[in-house]
PDB file of N, CA and C in Angstrom:
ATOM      1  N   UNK A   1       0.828  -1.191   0.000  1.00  0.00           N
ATOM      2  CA  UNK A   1       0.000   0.000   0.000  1.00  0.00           C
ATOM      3  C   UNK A   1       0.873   1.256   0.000  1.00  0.00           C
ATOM      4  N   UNK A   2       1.830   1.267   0.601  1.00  0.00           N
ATOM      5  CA  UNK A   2       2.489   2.487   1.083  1.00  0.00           C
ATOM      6  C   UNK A   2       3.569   2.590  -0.484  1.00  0.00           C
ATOM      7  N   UNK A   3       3.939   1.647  -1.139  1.00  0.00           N
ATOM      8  CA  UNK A   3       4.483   1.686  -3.046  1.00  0.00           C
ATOM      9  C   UNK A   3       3.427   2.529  -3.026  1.00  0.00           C
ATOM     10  N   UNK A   4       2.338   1.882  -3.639  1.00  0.00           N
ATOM     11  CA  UNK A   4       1.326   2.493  -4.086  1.00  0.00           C
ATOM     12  C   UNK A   4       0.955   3.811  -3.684  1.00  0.00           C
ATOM     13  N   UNK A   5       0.822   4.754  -2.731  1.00  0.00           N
ATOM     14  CA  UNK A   5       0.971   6.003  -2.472  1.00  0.00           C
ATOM     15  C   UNK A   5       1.693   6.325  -2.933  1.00  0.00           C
ATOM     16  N   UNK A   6       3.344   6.023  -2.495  1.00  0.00           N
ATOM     17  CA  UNK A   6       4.401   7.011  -3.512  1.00  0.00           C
ATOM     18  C   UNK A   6       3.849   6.947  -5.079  1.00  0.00           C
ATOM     19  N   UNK A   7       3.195   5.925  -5.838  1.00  0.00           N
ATOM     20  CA  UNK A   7       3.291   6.024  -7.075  1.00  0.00           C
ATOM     21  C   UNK A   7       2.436   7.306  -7.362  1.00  0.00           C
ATOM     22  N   UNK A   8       1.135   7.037  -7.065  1.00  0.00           N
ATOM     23  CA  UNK A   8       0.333   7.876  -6.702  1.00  0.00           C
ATOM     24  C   UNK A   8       0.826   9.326  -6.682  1.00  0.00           C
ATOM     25  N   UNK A   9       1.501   9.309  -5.834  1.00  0.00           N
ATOM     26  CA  UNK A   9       2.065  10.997  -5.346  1.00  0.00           C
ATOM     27  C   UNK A   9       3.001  11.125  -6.334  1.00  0.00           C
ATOM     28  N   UNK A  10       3.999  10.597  -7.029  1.00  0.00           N
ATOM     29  CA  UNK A  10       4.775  10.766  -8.613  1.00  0.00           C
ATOM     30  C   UNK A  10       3.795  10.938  -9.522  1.00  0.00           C
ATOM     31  N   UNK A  11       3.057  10.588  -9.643  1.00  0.00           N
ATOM     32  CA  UNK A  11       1.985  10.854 -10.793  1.00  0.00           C
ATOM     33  C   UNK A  11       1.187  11.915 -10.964  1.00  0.00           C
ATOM     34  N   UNK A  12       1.091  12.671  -9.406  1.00  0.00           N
ATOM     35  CA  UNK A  12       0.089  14.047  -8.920  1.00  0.00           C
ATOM     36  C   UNK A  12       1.447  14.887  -9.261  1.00  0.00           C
ATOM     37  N   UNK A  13       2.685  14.597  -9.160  1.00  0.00           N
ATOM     38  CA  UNK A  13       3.911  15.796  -8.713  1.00  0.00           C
ATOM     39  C   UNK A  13       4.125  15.659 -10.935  1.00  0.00           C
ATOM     40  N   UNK A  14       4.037  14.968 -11.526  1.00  0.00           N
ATOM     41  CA  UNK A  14       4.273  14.919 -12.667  1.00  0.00           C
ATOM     42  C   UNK A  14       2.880  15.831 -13.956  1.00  0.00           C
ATOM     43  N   UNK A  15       2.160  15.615 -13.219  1.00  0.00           N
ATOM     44  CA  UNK A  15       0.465  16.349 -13.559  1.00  0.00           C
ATOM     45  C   UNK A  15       1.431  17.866 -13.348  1.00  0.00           C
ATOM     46  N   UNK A  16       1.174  18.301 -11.548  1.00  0.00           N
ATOM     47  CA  UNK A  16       2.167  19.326 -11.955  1.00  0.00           C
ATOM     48  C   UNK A  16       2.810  19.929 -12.601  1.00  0.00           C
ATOM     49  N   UNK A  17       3.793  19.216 -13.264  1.00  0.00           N
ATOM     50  CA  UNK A  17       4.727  19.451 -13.766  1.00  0.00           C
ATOM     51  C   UNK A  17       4.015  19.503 -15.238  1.00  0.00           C
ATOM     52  N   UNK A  18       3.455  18.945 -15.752  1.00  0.00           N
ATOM     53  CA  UNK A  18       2.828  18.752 -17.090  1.00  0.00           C
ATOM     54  C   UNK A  18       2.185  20.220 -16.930  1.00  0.00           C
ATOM     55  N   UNK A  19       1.354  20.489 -16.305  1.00  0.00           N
ATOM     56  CA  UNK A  19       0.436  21.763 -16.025  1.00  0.00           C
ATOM     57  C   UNK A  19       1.163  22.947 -16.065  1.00  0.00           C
ATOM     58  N   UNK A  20       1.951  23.007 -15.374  1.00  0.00           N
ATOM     59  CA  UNK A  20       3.376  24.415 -15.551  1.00  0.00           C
ATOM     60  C   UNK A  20       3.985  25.045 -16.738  1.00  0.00           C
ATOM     61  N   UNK A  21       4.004  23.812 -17.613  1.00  0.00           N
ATOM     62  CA  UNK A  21       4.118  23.887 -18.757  1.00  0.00           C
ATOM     63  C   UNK A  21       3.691  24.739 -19.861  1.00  0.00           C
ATOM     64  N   UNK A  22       1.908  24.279 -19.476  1.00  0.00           N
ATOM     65  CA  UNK A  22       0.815  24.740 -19.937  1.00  0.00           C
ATOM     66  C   UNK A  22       0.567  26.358 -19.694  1.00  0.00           C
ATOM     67  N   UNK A  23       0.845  26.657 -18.653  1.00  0.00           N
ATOM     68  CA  UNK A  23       0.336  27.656 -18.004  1.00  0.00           C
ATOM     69  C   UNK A  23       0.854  28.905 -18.729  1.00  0.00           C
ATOM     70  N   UNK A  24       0.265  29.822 -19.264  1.00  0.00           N
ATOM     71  CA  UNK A  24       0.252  31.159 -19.591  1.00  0.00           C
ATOM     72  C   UNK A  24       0.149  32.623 -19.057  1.00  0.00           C
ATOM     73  N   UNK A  25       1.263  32.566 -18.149  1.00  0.00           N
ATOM     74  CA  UNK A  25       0.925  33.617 -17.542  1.00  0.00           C
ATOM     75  C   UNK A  25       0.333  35.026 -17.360  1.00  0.00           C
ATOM     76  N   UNK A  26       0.598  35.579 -18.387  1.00  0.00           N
ATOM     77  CA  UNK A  26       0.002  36.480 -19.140  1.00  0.00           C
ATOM     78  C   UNK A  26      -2.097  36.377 -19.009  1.00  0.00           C
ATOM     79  N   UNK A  27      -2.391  35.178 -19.522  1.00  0.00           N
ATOM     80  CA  UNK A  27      -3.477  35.201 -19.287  1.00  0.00           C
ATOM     81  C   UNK A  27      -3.634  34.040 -18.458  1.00  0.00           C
ATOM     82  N   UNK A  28      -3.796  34.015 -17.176  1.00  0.00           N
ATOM     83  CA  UNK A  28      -4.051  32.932 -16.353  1.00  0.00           C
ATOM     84  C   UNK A  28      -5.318  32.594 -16.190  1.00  0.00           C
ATOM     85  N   UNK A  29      -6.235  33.145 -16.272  1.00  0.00           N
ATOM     86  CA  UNK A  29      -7.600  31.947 -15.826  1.00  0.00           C
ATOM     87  C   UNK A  29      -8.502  32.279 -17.193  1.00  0.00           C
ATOM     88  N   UNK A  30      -7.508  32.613 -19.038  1.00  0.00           N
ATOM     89  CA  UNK A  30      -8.686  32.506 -19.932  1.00  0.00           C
ATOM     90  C   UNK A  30      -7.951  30.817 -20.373  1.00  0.00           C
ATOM     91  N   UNK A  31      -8.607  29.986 -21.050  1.00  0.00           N
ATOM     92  CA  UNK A  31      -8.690  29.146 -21.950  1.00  0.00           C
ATOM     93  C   UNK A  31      -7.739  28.143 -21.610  1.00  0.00           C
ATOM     94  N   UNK A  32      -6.597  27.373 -21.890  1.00  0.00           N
ATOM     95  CA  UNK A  32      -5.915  25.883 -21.392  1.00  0.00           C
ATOM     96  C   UNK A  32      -4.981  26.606 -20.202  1.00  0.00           C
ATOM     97  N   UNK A  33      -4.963  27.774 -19.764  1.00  0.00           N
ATOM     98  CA  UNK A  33      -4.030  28.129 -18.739  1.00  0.00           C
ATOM     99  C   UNK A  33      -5.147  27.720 -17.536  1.00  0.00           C
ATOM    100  N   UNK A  34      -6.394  27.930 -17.798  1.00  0.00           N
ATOM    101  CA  UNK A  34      -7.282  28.018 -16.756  1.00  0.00           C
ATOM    102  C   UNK A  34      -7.157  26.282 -16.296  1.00  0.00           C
ATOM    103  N   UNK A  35      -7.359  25.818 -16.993  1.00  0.00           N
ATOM    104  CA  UNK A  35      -7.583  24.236 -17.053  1.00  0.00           C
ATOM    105  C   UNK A  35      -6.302  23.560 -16.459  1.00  0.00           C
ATOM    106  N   UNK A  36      -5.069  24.242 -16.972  1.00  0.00           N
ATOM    107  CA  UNK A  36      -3.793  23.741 -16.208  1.00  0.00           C
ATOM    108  C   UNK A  36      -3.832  24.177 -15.052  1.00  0.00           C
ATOM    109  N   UNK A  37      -4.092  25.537 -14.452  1.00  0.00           N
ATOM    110  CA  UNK A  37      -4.192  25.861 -13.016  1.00  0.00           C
ATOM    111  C   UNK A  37      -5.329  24.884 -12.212  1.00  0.00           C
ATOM    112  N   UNK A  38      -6.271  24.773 -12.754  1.00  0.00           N
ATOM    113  CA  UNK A  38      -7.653  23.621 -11.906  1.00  0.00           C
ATOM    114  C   UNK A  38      -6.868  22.235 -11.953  1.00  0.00           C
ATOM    115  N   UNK A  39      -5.709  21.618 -12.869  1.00  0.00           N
ATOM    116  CA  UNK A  39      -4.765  20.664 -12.571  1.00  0.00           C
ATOM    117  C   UNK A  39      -3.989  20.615 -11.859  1.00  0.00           C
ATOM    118  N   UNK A  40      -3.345  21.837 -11.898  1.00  0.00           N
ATOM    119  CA  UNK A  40      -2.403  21.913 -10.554  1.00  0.00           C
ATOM    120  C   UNK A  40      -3.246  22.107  -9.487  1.00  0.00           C
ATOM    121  N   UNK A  41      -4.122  22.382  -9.211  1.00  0.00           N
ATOM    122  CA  UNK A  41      -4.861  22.853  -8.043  1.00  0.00           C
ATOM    123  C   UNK A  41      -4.738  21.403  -7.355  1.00  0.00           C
ATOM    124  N   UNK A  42      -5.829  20.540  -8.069  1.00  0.00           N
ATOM    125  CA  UNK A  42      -6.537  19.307  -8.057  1.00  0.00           C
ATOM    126  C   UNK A  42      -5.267  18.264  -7.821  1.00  0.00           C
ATOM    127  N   UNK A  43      -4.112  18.591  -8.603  1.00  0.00           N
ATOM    128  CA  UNK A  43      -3.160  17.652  -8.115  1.00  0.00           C
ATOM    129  C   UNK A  43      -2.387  17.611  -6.980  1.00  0.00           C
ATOM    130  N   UNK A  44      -2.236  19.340  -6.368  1.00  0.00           N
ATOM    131  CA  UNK A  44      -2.077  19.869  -5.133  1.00  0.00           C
ATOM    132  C   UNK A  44      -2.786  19.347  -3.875  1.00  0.00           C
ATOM    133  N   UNK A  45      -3.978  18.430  -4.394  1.00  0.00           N
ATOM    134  CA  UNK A  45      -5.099  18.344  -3.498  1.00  0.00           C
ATOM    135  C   UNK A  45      -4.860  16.918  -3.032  1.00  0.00           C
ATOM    136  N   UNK A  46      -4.373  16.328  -4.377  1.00  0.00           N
ATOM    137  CA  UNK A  46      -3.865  14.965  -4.398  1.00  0.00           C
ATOM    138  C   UNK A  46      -2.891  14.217  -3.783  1.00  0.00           C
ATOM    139  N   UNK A  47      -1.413  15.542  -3.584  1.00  0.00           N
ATOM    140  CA  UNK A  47      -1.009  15.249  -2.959  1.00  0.00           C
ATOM    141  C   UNK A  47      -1.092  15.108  -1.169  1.00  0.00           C
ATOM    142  N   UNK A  48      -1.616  16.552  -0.987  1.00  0.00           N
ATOM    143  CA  UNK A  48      -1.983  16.645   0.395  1.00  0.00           C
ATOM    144  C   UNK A  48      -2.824  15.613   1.167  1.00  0.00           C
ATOM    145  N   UNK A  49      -3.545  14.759   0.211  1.00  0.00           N
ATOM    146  CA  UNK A  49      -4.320  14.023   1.015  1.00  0.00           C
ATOM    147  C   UNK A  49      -3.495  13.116   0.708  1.00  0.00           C
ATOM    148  N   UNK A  50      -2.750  12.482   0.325  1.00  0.00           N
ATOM    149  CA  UNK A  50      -2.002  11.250   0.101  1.00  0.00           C
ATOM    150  C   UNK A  50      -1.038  11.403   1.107  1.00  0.00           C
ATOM    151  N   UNK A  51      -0.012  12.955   1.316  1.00  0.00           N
ATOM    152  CA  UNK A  51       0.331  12.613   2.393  1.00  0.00           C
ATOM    153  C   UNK A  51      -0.112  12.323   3.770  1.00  0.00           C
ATOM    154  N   UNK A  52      -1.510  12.561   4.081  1.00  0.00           N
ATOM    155  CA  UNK A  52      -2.476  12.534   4.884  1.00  0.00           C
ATOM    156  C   UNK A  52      -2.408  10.980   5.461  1.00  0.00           C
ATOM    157  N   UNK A  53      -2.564  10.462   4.489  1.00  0.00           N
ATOM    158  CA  UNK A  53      -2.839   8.995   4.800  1.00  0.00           C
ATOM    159  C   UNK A  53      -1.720   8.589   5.021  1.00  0.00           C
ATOM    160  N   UNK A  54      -0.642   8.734   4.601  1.00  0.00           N
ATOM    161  CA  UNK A  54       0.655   8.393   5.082  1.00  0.00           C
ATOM    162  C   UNK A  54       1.141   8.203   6.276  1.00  0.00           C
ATOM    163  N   UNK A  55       1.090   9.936   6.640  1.00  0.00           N
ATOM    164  CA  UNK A  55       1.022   9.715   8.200  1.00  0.00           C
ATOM    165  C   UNK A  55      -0.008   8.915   8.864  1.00  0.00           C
ATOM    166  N   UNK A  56      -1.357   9.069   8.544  1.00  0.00           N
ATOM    167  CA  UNK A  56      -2.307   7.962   9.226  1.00  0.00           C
ATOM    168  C   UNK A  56      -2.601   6.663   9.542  1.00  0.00           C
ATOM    169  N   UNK A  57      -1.479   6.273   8.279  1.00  0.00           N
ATOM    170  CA  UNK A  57      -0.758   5.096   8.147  1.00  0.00           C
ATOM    171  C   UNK A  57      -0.042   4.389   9.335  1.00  0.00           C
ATOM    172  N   UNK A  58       1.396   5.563   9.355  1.00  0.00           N
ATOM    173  CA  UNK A  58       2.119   5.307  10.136  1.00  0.00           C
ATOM    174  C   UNK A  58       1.826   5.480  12.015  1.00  0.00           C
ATOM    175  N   UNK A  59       0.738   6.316  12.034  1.00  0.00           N
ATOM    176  CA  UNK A  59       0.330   6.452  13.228  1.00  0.00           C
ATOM    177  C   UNK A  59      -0.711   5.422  14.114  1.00  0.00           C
ATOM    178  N   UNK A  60      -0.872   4.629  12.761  1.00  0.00           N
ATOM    179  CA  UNK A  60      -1.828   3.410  13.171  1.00  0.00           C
ATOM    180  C   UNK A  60      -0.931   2.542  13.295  1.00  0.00           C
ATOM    181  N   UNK A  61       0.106   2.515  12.773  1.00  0.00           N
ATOM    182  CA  UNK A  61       1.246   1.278  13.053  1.00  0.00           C
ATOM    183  C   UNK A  61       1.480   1.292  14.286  1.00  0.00           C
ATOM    184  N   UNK A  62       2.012   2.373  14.683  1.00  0.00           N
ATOM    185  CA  UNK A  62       2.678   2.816  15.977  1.00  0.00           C
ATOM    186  C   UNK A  62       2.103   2.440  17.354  1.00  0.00           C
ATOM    187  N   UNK A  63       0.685   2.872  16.781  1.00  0.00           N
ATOM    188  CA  UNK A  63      -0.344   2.856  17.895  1.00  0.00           C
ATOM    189  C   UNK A  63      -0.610   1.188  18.328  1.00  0.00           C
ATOM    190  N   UNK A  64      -0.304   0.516  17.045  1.00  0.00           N
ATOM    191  CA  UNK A  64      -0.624  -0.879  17.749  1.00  0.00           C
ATOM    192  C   UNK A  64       0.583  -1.451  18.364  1.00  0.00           C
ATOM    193  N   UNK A  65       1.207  -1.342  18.416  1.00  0.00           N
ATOM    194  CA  UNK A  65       2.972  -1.435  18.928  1.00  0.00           C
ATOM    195  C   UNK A  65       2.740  -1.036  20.297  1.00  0.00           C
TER     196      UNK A  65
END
């Protein structure tokens, strides 16, 4: 399970990265800049909760120890 998160979280940090790309600064919220920022947003979101569980993970380990 805990592979599987990191993959997870490479795949949200690579969206990122794909999205940055995209992004037009100049005009940020008309037309594929808008859509890359709601990606980065959304992948931002992706990560945070993935690390979420991580720790929740590890705090359930602990706790049964």
């Amino acid at each position: 399970m805990k592979i599987f998160i990191y993959i997870l979280m490479a795949f949200a940090i690579a969206v990122v990265a794909y999205n940055l790309t995209i992004l037009n600064f100049d005009t940020l919220l008309v037309g594929d800049s808008a859509v890359a920022l709601i990606g980065i947003l959304a992948a931002g979101c992706a990560i945070l909760l993935l690390g979420i569980l991580l720790i929740s993970k590890a705090i359930k380990r602990k706790a049964k120890l």
